[in-house]
N, C-alpha and C. Protein backbone atom coordinates (compact mmCIF):
# COMPACT_ATOMS: atom_id res chain seq x y z
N UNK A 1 91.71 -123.80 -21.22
CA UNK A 1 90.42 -123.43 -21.78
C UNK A 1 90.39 -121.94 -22.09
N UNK A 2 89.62 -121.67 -23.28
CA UNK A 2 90.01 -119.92 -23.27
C UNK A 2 88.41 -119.66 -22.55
N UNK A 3 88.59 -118.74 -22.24
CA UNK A 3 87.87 -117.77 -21.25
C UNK A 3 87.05 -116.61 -21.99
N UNK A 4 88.01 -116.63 -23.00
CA UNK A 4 87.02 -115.29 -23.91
C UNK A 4 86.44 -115.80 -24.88
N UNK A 5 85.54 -117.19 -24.94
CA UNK A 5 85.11 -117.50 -26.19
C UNK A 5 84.34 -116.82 -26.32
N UNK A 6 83.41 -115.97 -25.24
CA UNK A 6 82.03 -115.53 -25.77
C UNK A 6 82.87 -114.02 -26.39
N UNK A 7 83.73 -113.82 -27.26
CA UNK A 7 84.00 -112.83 -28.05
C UNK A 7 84.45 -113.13 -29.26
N UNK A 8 83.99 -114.33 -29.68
CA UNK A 8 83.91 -114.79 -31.12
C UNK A 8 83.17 -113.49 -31.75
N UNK A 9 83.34 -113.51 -32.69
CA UNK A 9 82.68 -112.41 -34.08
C UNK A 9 82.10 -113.64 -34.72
N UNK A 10 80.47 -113.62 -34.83
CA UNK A 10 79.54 -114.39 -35.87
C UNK A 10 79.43 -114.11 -36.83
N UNK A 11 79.72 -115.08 -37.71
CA UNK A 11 79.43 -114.10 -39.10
C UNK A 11 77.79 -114.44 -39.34
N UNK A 12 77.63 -113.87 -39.93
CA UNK A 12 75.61 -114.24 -40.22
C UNK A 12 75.79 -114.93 -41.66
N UNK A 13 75.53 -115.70 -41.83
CA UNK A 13 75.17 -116.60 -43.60
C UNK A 13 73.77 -117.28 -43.08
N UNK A 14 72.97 -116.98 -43.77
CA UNK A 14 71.73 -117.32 -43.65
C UNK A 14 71.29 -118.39 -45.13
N UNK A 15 72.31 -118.48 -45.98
CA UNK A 15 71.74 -119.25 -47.37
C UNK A 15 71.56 -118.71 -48.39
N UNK A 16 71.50 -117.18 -48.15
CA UNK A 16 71.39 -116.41 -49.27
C UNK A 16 72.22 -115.64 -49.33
N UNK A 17 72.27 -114.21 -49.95
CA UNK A 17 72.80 -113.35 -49.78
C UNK A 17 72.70 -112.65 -48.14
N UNK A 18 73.94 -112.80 -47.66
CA UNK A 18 73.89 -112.39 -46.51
C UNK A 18 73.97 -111.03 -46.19
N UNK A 19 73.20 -110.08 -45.82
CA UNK A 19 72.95 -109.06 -45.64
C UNK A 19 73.94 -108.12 -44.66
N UNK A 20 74.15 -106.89 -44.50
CA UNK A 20 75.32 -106.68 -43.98
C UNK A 20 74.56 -106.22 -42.52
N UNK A 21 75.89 -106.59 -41.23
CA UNK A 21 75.38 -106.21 -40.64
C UNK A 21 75.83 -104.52 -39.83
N UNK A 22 75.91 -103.61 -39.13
CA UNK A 22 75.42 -102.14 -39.30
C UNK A 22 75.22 -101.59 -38.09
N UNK A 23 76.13 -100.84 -37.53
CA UNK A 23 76.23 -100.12 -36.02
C UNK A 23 74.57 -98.91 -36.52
N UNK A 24 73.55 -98.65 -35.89
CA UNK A 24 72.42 -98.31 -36.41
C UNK A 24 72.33 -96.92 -35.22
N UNK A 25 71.94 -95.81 -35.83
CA UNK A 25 71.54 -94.42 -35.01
C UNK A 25 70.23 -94.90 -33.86
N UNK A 26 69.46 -96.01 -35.08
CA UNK A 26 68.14 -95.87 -34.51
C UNK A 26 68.26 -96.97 -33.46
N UNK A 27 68.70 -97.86 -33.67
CA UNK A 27 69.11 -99.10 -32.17
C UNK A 27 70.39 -99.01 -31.92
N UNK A 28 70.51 -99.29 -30.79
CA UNK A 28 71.65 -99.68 -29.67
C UNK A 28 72.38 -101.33 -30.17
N UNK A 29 71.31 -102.29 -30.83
CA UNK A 29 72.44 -103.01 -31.37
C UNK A 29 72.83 -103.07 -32.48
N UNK A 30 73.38 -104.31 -33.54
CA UNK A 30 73.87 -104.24 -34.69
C UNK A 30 72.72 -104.78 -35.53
N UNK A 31 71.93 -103.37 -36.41
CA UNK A 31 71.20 -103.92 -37.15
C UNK A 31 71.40 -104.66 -38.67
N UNK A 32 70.15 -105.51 -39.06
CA UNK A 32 71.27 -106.12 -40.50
C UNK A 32 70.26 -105.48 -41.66
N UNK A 33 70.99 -104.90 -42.62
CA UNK A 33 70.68 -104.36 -43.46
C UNK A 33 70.82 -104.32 -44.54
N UNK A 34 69.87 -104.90 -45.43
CA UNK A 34 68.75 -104.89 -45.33
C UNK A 34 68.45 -106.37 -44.29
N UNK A 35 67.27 -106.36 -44.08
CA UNK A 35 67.14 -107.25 -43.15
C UNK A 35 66.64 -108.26 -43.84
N UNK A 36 67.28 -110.45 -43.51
CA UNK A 36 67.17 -111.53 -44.31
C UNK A 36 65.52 -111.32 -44.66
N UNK A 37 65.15 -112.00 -45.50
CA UNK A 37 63.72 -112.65 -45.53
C UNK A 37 63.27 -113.38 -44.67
N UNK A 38 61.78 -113.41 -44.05
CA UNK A 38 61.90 -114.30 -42.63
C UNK A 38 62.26 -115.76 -42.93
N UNK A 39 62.27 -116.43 -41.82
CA UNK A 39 63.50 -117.86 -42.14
C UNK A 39 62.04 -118.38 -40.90
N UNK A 40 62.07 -119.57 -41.04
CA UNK A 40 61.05 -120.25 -40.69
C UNK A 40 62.04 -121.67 -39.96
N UNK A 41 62.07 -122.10 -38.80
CA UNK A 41 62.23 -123.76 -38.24
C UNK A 41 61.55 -124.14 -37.26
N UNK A 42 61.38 -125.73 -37.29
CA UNK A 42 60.62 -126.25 -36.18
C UNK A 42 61.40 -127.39 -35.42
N UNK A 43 61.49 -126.90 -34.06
CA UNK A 43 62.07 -127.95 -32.99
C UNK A 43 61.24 -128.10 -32.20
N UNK A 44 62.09 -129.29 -30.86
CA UNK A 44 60.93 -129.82 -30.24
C UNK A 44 61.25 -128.78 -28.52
N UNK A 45 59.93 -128.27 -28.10
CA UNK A 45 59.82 -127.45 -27.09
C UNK A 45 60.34 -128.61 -25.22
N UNK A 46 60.90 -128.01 -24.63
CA UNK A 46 61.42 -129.16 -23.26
C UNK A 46 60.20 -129.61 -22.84
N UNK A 47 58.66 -129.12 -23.34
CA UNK A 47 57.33 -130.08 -22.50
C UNK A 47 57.08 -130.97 -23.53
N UNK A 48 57.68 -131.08 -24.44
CA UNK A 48 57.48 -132.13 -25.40
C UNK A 48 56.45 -131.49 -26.79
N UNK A 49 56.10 -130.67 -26.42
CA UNK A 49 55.15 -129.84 -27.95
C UNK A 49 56.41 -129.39 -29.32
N UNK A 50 55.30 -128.98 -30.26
CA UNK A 50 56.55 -128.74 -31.28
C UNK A 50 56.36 -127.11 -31.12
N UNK A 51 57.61 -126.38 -31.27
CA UNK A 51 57.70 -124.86 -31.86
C UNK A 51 57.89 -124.83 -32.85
N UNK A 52 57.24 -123.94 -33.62
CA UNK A 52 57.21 -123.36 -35.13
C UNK A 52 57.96 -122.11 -35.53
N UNK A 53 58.71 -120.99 -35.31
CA UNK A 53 59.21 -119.82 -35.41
C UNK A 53 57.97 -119.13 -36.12
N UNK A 54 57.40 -119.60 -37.45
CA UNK A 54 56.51 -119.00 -38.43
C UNK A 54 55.40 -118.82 -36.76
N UNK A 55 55.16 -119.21 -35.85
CA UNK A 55 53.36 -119.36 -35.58
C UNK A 55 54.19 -118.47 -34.30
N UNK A 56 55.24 -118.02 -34.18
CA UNK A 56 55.34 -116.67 -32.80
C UNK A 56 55.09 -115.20 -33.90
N UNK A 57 54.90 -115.24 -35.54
CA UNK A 57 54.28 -114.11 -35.31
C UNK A 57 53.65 -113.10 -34.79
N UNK A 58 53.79 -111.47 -34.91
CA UNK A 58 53.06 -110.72 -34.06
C UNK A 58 54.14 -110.68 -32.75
N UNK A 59 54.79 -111.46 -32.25
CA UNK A 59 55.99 -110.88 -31.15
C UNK A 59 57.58 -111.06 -31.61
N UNK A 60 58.10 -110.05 -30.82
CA UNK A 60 59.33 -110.22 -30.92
C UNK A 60 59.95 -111.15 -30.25
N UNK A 61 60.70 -112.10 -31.43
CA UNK A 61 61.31 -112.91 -30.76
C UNK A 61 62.87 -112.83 -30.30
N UNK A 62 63.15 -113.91 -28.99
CA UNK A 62 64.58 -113.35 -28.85
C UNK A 62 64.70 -114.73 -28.95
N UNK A 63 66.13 -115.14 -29.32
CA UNK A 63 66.40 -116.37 -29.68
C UNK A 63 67.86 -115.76 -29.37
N UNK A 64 68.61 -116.87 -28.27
CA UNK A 64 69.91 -116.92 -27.61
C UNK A 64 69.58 -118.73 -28.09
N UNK A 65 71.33 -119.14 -28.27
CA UNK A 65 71.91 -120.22 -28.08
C UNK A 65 72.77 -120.51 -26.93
N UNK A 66 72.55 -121.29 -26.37
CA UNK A 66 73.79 -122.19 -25.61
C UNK A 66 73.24 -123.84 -24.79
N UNK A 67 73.99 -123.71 -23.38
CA UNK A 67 73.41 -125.12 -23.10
C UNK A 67 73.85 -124.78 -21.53
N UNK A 68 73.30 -126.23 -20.70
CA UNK A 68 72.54 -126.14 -19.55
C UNK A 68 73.67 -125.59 -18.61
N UNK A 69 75.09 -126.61 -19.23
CA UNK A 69 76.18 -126.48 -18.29
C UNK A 69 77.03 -125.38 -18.73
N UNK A 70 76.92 -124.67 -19.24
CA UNK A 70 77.81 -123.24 -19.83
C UNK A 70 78.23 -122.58 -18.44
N UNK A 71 78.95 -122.15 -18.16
CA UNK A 71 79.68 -121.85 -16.77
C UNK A 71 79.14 -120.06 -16.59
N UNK A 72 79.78 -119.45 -17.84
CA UNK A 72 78.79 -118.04 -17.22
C UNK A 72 78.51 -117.47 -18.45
N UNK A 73 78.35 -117.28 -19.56
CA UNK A 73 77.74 -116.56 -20.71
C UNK A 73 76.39 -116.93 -20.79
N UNK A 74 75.76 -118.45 -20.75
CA UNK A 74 74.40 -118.48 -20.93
C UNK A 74 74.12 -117.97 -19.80
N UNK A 75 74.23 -118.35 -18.45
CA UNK A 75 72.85 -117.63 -17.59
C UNK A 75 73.07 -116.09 -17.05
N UNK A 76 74.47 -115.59 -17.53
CA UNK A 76 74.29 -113.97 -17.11
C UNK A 76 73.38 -113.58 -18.57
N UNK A 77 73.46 -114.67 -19.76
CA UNK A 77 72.56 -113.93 -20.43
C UNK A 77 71.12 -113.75 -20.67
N UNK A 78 70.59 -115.07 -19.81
CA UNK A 78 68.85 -115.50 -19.64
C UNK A 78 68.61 -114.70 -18.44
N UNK A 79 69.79 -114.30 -17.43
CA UNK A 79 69.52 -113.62 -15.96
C UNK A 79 68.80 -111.91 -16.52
N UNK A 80 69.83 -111.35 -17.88
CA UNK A 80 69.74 -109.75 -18.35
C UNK A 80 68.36 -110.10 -19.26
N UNK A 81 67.74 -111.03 -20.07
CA UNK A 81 66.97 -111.40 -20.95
C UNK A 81 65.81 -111.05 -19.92
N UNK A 82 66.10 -112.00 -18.81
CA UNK A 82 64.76 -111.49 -17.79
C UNK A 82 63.82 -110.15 -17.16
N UNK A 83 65.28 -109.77 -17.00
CA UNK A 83 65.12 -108.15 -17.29
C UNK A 83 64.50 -107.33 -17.57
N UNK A 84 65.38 -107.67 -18.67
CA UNK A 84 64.81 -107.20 -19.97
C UNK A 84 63.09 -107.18 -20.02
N UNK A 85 62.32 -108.28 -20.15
CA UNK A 85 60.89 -108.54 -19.73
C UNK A 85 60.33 -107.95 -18.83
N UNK A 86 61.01 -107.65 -17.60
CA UNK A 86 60.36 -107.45 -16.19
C UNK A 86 60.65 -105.27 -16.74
N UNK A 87 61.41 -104.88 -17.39
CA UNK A 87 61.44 -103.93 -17.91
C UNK A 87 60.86 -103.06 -18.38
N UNK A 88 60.56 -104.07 -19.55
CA UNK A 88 59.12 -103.92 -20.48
C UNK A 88 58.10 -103.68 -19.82
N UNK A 89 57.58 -104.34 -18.56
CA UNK A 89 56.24 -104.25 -17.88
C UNK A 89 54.66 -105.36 -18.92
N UNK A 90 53.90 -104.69 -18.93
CA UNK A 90 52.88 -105.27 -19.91
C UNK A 90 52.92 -105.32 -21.11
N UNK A 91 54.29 -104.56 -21.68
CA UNK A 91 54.76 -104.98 -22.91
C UNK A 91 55.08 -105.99 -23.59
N UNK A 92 55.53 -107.16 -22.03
CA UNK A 92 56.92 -108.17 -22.25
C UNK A 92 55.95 -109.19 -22.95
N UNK A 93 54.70 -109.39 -22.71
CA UNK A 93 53.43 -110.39 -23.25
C UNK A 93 53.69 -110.01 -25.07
N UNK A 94 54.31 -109.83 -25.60
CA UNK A 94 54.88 -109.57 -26.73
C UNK A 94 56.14 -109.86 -27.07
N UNK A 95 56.83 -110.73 -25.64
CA UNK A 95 58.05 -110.91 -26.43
C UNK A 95 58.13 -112.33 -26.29
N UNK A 96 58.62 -112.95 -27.08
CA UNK A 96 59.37 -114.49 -26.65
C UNK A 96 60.42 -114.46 -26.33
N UNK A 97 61.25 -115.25 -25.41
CA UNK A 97 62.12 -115.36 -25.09
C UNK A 97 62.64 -117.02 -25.62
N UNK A 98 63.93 -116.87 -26.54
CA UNK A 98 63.74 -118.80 -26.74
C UNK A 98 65.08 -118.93 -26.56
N UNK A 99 65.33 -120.35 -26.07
CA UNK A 99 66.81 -120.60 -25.68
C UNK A 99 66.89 -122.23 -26.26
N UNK A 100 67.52 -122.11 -27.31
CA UNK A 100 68.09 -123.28 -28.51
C UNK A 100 69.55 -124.09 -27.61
N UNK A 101 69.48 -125.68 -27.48
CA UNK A 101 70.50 -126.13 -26.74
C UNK A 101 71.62 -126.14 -27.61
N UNK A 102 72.82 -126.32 -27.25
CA UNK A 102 73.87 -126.44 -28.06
C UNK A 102 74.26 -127.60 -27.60
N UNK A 103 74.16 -128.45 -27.03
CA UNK A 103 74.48 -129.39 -25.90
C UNK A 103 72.95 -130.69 -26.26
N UNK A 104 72.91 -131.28 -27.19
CA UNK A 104 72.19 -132.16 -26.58
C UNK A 104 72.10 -133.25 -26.21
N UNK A 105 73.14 -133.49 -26.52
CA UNK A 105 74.06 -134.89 -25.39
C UNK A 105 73.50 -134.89 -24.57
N UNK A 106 73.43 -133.59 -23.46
CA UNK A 106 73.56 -133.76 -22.06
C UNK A 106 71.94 -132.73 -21.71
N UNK A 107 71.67 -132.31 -22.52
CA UNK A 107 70.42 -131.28 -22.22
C UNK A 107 69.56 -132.00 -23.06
N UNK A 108 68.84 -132.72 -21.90
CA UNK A 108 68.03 -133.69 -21.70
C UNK A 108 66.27 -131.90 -21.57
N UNK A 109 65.11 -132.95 -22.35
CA UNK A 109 63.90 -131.81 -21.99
C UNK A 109 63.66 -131.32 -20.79
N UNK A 110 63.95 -132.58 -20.28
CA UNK A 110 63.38 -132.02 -18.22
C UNK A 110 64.32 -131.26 -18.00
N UNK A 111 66.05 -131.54 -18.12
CA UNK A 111 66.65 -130.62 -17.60
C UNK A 111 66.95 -129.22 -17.87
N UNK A 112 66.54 -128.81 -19.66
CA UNK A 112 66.45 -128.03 -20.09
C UNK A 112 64.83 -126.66 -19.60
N UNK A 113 64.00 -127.47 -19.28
CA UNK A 113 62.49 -126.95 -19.09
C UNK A 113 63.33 -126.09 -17.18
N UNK A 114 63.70 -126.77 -16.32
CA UNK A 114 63.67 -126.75 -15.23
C UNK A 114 64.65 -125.62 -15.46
N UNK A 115 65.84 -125.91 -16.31
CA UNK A 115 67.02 -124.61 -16.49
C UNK A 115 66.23 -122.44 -17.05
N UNK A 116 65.71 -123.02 -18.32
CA UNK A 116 64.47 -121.96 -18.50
C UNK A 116 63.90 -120.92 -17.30
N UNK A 117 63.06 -122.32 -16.99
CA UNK A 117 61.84 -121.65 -15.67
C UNK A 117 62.70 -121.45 -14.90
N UNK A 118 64.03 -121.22 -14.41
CA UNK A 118 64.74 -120.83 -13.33
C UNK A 118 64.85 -119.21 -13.52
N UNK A 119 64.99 -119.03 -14.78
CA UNK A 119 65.37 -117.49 -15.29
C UNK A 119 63.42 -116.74 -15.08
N UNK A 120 62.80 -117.31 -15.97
CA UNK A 120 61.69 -116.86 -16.13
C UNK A 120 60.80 -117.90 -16.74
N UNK A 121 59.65 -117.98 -16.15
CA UNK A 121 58.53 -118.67 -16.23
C UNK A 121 58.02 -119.10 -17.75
N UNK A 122 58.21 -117.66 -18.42
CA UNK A 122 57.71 -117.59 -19.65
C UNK A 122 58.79 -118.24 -20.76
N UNK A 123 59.83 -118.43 -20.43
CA UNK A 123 60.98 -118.82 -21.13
C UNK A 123 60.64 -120.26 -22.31
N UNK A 124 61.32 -120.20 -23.16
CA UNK A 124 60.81 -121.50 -23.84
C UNK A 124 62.20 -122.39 -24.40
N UNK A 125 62.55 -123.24 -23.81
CA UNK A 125 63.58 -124.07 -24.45
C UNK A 125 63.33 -124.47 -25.48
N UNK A 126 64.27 -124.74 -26.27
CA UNK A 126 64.26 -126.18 -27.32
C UNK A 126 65.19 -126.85 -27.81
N UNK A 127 64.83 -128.05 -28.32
CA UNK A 127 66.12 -129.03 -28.42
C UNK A 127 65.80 -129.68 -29.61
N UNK A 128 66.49 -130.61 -29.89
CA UNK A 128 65.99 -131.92 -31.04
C UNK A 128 66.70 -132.56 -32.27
N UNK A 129 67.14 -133.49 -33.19
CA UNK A 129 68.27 -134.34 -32.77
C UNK A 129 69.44 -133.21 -33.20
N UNK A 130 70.60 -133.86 -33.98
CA UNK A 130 71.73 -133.00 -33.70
C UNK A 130 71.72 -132.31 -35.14
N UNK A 131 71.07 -132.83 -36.22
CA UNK A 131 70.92 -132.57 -37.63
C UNK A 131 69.89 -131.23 -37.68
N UNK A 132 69.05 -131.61 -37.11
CA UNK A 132 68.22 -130.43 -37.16
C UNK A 132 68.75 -129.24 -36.20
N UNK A 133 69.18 -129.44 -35.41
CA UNK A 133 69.71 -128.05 -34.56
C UNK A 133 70.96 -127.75 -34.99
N UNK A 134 71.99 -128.63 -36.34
CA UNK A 134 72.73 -127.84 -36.86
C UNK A 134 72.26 -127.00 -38.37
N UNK A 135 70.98 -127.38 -38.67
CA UNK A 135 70.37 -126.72 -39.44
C UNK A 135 69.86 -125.27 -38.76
N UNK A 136 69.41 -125.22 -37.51
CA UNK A 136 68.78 -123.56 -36.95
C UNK A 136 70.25 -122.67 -37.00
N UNK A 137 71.06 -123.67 -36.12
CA UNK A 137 72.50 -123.07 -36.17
C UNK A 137 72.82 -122.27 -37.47
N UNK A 138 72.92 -122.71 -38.18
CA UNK A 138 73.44 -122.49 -39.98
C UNK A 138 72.74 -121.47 -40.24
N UNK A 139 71.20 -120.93 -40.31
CA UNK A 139 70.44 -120.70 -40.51
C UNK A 139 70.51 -119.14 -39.90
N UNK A 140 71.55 -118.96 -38.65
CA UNK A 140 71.88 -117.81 -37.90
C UNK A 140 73.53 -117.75 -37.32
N UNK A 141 74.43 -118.39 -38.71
CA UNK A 141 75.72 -118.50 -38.62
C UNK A 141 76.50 -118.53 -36.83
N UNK A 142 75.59 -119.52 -36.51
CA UNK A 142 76.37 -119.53 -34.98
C UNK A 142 77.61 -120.55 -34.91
N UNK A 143 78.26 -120.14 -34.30
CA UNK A 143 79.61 -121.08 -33.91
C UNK A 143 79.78 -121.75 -32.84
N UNK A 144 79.39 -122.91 -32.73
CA UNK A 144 79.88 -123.98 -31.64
C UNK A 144 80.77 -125.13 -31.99
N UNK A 145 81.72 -125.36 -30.57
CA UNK A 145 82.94 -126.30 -30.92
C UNK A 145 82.99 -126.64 -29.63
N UNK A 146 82.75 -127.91 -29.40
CA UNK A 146 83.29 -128.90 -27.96
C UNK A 146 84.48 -128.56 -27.68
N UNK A 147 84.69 -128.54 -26.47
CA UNK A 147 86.47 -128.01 -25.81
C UNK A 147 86.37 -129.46 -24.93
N UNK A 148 86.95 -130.46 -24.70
CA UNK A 148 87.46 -131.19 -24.12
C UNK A 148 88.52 -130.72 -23.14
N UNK A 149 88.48 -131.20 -21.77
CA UNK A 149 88.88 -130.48 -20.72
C UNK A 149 89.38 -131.65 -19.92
N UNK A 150 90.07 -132.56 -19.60
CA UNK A 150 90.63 -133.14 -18.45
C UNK A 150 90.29 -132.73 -16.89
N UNK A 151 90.62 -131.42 -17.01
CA UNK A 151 90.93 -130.98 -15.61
C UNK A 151 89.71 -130.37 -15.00
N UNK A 152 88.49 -130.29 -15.85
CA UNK A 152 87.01 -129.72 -15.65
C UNK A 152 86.23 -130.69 -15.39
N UNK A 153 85.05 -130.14 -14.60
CA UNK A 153 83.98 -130.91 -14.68
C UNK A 153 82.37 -130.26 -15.02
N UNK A 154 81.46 -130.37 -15.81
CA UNK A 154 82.00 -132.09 -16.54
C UNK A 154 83.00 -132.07 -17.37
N UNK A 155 82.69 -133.43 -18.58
CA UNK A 155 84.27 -133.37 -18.87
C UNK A 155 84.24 -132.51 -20.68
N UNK A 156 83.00 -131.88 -21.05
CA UNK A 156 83.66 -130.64 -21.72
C UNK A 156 83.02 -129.55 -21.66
N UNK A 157 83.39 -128.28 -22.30
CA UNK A 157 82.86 -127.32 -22.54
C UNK A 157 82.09 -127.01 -23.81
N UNK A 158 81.44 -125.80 -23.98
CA UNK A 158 81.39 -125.56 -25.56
C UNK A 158 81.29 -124.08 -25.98
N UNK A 159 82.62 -123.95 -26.60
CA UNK A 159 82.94 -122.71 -26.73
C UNK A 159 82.02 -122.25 -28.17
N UNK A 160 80.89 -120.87 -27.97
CA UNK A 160 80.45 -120.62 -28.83
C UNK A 160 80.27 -119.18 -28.90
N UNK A 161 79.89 -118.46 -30.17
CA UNK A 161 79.31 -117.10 -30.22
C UNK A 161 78.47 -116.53 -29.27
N UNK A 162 78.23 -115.47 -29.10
CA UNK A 162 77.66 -115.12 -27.54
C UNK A 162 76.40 -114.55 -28.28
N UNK A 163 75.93 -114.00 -29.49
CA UNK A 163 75.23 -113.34 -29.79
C UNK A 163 73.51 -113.35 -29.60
N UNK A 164 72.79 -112.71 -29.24
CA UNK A 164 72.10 -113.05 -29.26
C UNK A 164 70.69 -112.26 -30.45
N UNK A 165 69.74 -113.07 -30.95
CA UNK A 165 68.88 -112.77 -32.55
C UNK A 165 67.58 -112.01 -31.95
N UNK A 166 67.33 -111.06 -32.63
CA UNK A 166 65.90 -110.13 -32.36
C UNK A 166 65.52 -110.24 -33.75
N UNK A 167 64.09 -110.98 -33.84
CA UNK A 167 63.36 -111.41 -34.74
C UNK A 167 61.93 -110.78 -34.36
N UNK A 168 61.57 -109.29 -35.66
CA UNK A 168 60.96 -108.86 -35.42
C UNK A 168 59.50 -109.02 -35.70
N UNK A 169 57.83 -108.38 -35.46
CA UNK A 169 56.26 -109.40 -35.62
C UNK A 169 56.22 -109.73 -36.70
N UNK A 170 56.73 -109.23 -38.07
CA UNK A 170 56.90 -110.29 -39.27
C UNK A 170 57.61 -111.18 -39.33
N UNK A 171 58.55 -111.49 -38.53
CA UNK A 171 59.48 -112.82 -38.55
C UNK A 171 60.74 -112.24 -39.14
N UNK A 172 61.36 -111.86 -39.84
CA UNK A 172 62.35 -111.04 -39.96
C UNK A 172 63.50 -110.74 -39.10
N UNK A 173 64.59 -111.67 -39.00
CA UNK A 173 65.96 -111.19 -38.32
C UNK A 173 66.26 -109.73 -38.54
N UNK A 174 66.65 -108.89 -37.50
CA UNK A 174 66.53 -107.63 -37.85
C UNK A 174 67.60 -107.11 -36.54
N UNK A 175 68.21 -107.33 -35.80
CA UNK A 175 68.85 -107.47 -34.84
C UNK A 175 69.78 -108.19 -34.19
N UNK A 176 71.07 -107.95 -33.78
CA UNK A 176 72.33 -108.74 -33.01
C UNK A 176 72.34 -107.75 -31.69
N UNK A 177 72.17 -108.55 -30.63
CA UNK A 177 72.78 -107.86 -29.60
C UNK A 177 74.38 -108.98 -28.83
N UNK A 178 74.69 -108.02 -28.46
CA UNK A 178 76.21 -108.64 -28.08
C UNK A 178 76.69 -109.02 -26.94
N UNK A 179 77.18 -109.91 -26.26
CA UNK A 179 77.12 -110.06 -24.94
C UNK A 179 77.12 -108.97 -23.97
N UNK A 180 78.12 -108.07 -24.27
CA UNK A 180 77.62 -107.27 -23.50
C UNK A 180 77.02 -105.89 -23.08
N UNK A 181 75.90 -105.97 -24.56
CA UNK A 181 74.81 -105.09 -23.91
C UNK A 181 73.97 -104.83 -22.98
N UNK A 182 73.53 -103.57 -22.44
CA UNK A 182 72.66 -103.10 -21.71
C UNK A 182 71.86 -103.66 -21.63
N UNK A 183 70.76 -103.76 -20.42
CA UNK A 183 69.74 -104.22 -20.16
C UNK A 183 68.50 -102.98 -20.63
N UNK A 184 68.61 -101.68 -20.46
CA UNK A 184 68.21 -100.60 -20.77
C UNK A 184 68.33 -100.74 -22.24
N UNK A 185 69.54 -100.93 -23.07
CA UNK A 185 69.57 -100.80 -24.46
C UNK A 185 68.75 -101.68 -25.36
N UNK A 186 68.73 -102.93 -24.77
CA UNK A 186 68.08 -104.29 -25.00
C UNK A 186 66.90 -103.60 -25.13
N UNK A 187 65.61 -103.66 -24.06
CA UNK A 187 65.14 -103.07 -23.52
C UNK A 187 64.48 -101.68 -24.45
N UNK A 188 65.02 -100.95 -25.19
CA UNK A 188 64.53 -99.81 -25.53
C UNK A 188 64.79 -100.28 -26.99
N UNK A 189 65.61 -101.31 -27.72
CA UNK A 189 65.29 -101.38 -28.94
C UNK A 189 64.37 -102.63 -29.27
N UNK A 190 63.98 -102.95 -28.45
CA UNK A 190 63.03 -104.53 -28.65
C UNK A 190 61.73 -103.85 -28.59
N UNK A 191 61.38 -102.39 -27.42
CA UNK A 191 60.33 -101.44 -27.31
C UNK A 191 60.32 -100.89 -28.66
N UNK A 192 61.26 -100.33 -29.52
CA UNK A 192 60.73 -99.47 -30.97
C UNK A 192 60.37 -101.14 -31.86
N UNK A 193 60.76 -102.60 -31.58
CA UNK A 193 60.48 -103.19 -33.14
C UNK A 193 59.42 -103.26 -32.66
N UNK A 194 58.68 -103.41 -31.22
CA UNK A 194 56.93 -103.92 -31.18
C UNK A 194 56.65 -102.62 -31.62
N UNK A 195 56.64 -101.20 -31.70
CA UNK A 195 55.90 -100.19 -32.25
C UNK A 195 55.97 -100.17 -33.99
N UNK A 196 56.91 -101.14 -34.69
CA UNK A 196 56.45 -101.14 -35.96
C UNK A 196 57.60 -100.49 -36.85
């Protein structure tokens, strides 16, 4: 099994002209520039409601991919995401935090809702069938590929991009942070997109 998947390079294709993305003076991560037009999808939330992307206007959204059983890239990255929030202070009521399954074979709503609220309360899963979540995928050029494993349990993995999307109060992709950024850096550029 490789070990370093979470150092895939994503490419971003969003459907259009894909915008470049840009080591930035003013943020700590990779901004894209110019930044897509906002991109709008709706999946189904782990309490069973629908999410809209268009109706979290007004906050910054963070949108990470992966799934329940990921061994250590998803939850050291929902563990720093938390953080991140508890960071912010009375700011964080401005941010979303959303975590898209890659896995839905096996990331079932309950088990996905219970995985969330383990990191943070406010957290919001989502899932829903496999057509539509390879449409969000596409939509933010992410890379996932089943690793079949014999000697693991369970019996696969899924090796994907580690990146995670800062979608700023107009809706607007405007941000890549990388696995392994700062919690401070996170943190201080998610603080300048809520100032505008």
């Amino acid at each position: 099994m490789r070990r370093e998947y979470w150092r895939w390079v994503v490419v971003i294709c969003c459907g259009m002209a894909a915008p470049m993305v840009w080591a930035s003076a003013q943020f700590a991560g990779q901004a894209l520039v110019p930044p897509p037009p906002p991109m709008d999808f709706m999946l189904q939330a782990a309490d069973g409601s629908e999410f809209r992307l268009s109706q979290q206007r007004g906050k910054v959204v963070v949108l990470n991919f992966g799934y329940t059983f990921c061994p250590d890239v998803c939850p050291t990255t929902l563990a720093a995401l938390s953080q991140v929030r508890t960071r912010l202070g009375a700011a964080a009521k401005r941010v979303q935090v959303v975590f898209i399954t890659l896995d839905p074979e096996r990331d079932t709503p309950e088990r996905l809702g219970i995985y969330v609220k383990a990191f943070d309360p406010t957290f919001v899963a989502l899932t829903g069938n496999a057509e539509h979540l390879a449409q969000v995928r596409n939509l933010y050029g992410v890379i996932a590929e089943k690793e079949m494993d014999a000697g693991i349990s369970p019996e696969y993995l899924i090796a994907h991009s580690a990146y995670t999307y800062i979608i700023d109060l107009v809706g607007q992709l405007r941000l890549l942070f990388p696995f392994d950024m700062s919690i401070e850096e996170m943190s201080d550029d998610i603080s300048q997109l809520m100032r505008g």
